[in-house]
PDB file of N, CA and C in Angstrom:
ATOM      1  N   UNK A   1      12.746  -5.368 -20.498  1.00  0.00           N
ATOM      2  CA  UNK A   1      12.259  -5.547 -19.141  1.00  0.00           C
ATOM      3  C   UNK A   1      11.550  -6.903 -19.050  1.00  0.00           C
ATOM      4  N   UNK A   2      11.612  -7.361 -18.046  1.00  0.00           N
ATOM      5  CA  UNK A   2      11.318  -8.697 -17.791  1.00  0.00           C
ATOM      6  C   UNK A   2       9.949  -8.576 -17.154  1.00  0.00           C
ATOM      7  N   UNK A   3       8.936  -9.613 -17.142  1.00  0.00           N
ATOM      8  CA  UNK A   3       7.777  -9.732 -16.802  1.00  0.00           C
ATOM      9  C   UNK A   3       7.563 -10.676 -15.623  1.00  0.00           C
ATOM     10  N   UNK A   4       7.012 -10.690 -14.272  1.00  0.00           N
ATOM     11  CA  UNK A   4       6.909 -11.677 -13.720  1.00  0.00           C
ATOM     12  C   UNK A   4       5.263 -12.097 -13.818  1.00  0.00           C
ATOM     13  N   UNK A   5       5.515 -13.552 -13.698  1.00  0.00           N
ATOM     14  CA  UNK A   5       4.033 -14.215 -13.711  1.00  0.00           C
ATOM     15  C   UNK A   5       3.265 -13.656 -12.607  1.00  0.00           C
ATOM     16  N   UNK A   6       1.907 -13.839 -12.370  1.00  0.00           N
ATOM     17  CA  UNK A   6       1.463 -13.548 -11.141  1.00  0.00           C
ATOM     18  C   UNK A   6       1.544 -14.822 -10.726  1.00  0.00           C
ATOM     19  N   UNK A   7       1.894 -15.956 -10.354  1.00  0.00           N
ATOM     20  CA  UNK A   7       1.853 -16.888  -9.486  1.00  0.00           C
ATOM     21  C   UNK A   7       3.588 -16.441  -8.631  1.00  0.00           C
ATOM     22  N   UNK A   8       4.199 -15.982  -9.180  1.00  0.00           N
ATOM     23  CA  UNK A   8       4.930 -15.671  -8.720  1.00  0.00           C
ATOM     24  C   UNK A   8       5.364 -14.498  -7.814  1.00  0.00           C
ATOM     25  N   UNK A   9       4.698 -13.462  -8.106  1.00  0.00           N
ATOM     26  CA  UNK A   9       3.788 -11.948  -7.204  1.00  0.00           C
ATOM     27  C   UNK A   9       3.301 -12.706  -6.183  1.00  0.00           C
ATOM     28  N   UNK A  10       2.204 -13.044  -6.319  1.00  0.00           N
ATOM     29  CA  UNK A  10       1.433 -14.188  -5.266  1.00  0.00           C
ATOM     30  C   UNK A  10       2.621 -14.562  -4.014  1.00  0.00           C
ATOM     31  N   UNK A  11       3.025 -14.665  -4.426  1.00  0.00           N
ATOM     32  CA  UNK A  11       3.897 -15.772  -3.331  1.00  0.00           C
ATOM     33  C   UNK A  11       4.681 -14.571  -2.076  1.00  0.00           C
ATOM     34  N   UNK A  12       4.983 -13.343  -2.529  1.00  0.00           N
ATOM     35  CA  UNK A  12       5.691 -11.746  -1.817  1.00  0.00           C
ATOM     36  C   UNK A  12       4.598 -11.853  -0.474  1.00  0.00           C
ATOM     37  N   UNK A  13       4.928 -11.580   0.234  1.00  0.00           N
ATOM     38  CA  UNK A  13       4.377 -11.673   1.603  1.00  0.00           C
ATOM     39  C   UNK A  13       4.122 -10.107   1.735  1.00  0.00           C
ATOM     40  N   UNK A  14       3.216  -9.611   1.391  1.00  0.00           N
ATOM     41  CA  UNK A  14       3.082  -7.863   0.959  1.00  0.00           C
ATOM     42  C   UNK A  14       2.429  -7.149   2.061  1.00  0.00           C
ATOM     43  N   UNK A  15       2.881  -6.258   3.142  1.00  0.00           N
ATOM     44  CA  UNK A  15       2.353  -5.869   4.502  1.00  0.00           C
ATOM     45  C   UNK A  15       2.673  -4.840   4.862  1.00  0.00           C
ATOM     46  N   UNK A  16       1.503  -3.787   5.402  1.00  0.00           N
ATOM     47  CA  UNK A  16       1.376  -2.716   5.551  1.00  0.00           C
ATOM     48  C   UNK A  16       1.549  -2.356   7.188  1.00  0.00           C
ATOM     49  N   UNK A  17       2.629  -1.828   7.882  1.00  0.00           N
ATOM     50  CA  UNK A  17       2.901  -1.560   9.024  1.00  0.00           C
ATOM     51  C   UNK A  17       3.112   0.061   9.518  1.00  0.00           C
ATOM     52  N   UNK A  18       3.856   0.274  10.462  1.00  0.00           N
ATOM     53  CA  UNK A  18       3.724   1.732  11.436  1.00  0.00           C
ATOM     54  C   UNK A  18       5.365   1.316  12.145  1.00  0.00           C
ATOM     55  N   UNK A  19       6.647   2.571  11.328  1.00  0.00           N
ATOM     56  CA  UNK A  19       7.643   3.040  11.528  1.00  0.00           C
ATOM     57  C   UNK A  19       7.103   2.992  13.610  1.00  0.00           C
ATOM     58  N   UNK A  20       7.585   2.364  14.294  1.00  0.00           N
ATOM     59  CA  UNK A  20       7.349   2.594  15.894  1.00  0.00           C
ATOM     60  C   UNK A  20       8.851   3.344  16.157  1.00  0.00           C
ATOM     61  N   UNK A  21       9.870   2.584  15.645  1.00  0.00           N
ATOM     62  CA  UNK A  21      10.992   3.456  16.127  1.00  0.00           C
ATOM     63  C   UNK A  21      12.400   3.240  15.597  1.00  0.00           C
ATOM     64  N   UNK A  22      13.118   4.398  15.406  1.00  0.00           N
ATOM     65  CA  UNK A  22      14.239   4.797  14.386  1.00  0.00           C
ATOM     66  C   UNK A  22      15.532   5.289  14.791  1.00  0.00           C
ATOM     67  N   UNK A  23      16.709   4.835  14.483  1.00  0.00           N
ATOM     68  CA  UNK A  23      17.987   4.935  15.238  1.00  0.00           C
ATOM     69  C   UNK A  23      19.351   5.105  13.842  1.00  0.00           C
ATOM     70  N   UNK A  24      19.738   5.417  14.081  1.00  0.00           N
ATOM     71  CA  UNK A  24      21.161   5.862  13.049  1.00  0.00           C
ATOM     72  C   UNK A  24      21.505   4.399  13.415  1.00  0.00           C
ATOM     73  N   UNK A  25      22.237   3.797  12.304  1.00  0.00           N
ATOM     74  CA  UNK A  25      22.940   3.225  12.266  1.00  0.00           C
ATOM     75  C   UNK A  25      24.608   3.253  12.456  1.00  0.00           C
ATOM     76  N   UNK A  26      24.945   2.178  13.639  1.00  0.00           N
ATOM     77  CA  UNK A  26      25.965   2.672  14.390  1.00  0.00           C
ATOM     78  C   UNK A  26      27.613   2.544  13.132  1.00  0.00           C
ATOM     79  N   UNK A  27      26.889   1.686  12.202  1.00  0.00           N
ATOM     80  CA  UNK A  27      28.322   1.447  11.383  1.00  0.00           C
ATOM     81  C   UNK A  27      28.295   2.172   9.864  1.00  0.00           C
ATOM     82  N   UNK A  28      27.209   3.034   9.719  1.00  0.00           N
ATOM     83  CA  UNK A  28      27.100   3.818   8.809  1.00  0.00           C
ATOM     84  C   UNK A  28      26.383   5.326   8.460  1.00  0.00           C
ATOM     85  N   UNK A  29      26.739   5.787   7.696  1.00  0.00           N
ATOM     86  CA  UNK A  29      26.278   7.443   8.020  1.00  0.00           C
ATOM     87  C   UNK A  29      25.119   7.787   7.217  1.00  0.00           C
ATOM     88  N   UNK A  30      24.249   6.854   5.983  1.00  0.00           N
ATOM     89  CA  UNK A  30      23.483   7.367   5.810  1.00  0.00           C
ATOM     90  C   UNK A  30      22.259   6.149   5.566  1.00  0.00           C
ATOM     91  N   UNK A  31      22.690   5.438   6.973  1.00  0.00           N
ATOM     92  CA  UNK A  31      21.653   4.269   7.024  1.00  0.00           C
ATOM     93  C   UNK A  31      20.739   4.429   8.435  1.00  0.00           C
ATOM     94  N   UNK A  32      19.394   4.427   8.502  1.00  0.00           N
ATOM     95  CA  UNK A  32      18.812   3.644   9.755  1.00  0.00           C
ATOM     96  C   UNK A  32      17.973   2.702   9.855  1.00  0.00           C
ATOM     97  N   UNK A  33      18.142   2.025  11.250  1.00  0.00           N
ATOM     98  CA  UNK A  33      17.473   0.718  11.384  1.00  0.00           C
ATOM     99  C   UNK A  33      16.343   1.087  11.581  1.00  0.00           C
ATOM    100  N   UNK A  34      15.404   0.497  11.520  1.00  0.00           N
ATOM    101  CA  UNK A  34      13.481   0.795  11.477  1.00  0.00           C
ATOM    102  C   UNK A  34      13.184  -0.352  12.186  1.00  0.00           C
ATOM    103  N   UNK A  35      12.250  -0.074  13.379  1.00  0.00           N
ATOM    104  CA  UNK A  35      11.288  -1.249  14.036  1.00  0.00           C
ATOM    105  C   UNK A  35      10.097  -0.580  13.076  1.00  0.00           C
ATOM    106  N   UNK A  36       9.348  -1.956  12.604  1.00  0.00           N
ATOM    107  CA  UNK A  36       8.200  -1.715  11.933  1.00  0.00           C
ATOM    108  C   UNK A  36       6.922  -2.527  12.469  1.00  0.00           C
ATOM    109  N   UNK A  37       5.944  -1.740  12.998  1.00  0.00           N
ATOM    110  CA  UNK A  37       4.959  -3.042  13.615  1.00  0.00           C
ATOM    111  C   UNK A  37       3.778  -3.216  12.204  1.00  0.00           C
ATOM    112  N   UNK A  38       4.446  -4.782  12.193  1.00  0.00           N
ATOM    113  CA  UNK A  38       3.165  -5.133  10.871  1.00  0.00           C
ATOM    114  C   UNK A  38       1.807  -5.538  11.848  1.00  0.00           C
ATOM    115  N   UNK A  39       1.544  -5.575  13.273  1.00  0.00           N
ATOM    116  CA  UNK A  39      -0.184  -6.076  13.716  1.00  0.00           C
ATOM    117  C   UNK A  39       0.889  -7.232  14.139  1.00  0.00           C
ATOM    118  N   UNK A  40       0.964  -8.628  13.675  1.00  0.00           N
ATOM    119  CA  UNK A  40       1.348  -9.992  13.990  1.00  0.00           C
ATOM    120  C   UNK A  40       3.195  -9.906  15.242  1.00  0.00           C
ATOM    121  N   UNK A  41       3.647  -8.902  14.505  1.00  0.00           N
ATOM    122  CA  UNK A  41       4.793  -9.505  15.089  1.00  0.00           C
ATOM    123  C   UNK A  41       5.582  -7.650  14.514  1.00  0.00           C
ATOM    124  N   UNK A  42       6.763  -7.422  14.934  1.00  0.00           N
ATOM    125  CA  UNK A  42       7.799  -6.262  14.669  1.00  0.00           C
ATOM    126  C   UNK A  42       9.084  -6.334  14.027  1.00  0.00           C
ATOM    127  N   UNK A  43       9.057  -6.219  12.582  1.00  0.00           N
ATOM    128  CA  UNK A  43       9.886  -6.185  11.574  1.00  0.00           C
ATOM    129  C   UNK A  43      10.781  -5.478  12.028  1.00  0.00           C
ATOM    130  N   UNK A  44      12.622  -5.586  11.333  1.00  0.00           N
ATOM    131  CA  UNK A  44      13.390  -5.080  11.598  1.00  0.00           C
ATOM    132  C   UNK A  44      13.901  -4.704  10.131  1.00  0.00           C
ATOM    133  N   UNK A  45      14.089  -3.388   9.642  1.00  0.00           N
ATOM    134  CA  UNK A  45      14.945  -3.116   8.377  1.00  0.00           C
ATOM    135  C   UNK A  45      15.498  -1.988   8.734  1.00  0.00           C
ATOM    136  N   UNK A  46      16.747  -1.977   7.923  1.00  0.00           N
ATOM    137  CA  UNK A  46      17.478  -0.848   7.782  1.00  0.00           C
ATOM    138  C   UNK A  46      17.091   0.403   6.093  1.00  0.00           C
ATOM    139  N   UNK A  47      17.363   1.056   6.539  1.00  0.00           N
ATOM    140  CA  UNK A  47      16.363   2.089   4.968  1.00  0.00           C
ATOM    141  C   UNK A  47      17.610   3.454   5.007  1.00  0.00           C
ATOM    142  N   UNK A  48      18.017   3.913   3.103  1.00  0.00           N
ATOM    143  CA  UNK A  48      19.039   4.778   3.296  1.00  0.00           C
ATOM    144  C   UNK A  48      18.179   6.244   3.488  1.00  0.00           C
ATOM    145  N   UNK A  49      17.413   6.460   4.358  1.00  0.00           N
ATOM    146  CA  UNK A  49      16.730   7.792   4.057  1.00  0.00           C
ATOM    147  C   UNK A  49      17.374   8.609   5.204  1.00  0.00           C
ATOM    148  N   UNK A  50      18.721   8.508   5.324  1.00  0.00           N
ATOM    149  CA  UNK A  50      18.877   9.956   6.464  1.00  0.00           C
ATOM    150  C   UNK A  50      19.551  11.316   5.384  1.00  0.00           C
ATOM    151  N   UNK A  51      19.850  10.885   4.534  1.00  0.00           N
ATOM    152  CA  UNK A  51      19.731  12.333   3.877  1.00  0.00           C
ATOM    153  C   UNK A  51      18.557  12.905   3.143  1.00  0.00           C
ATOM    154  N   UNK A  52      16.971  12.420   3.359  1.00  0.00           N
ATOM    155  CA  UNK A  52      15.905  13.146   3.007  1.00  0.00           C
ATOM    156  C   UNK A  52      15.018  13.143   4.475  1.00  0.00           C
ATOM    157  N   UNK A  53      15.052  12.327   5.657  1.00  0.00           N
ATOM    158  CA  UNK A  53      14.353  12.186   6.812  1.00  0.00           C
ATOM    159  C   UNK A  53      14.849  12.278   7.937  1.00  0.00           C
ATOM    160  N   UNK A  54      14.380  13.208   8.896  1.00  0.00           N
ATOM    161  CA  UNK A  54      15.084  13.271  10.402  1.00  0.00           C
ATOM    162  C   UNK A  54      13.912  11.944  10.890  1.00  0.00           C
ATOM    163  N   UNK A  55      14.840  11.340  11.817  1.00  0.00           N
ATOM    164  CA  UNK A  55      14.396  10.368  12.845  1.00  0.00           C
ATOM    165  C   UNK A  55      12.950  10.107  13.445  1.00  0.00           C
ATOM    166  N   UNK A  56      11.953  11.548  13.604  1.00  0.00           N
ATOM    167  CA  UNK A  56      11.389  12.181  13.889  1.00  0.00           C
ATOM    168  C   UNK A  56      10.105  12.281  12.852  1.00  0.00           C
ATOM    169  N   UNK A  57      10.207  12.538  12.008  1.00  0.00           N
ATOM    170  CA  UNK A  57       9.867  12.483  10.727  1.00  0.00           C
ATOM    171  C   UNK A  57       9.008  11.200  10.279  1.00  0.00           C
ATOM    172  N   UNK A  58       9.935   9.850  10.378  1.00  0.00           N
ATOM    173  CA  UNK A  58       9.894   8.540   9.926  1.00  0.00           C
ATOM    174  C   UNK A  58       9.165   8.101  11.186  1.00  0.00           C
ATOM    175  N   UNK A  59       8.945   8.241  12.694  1.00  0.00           N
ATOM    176  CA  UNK A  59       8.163   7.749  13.671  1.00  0.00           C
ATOM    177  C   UNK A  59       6.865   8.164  13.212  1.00  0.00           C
ATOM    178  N   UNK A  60       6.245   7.057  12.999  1.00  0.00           N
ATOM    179  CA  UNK A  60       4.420   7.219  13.086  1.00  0.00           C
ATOM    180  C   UNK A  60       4.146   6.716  11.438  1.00  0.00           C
ATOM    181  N   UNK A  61       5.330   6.755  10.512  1.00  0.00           N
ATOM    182  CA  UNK A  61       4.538   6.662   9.171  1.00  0.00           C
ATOM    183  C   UNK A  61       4.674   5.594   9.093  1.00  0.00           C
ATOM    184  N   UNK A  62       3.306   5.164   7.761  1.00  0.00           N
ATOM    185  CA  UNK A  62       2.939   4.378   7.127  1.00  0.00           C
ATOM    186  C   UNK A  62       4.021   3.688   6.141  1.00  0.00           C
ATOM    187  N   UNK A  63       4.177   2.352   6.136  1.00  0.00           N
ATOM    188  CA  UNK A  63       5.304   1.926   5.413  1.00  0.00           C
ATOM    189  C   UNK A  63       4.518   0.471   4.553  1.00  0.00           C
ATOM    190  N   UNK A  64       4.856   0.140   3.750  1.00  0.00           N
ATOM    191  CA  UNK A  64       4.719  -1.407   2.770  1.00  0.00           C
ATOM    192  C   UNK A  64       5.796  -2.150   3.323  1.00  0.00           C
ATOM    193  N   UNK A  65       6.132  -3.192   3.413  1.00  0.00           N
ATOM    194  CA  UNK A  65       7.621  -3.998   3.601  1.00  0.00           C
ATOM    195  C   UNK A  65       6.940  -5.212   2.836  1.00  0.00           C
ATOM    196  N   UNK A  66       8.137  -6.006   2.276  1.00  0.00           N
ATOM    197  CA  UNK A  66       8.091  -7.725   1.681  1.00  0.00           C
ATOM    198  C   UNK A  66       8.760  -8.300   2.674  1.00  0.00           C
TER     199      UNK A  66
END
């Protein structure tokens, strides 16, 4: 296993946001897109959790993103 320096950690833009809102992804079956509000501005990722999370579920929680 490989080790990273911390000057290099350092540099991950590391931010704690709030799942606002969650949609199936229209070109795949076990993907959804996530609006994430980090405070500054509203992240966009896609995450494979529809076979452990209903839609419903994932609105309101607490998330990390890089």
């Amino acid at each position: 296993m490989n080790t990273i320096k911390f000057s290099d950690f350092s540099k991950l833009d590391i931010k704690t946001g709030t799942i606002m809102d969650v949609k199936c992804h229209s070109n795949a079956d076990k993907l959804y897109i996530v609006q994430v509000d980090v405070g500054s501005k509203t992240l966009q990722t896609v995450t494979s959790l529809v076979p452990y999370y209903d839609e419903e579920e994932l609105t309101g929680k607490s998330v990390v993103v890089l």
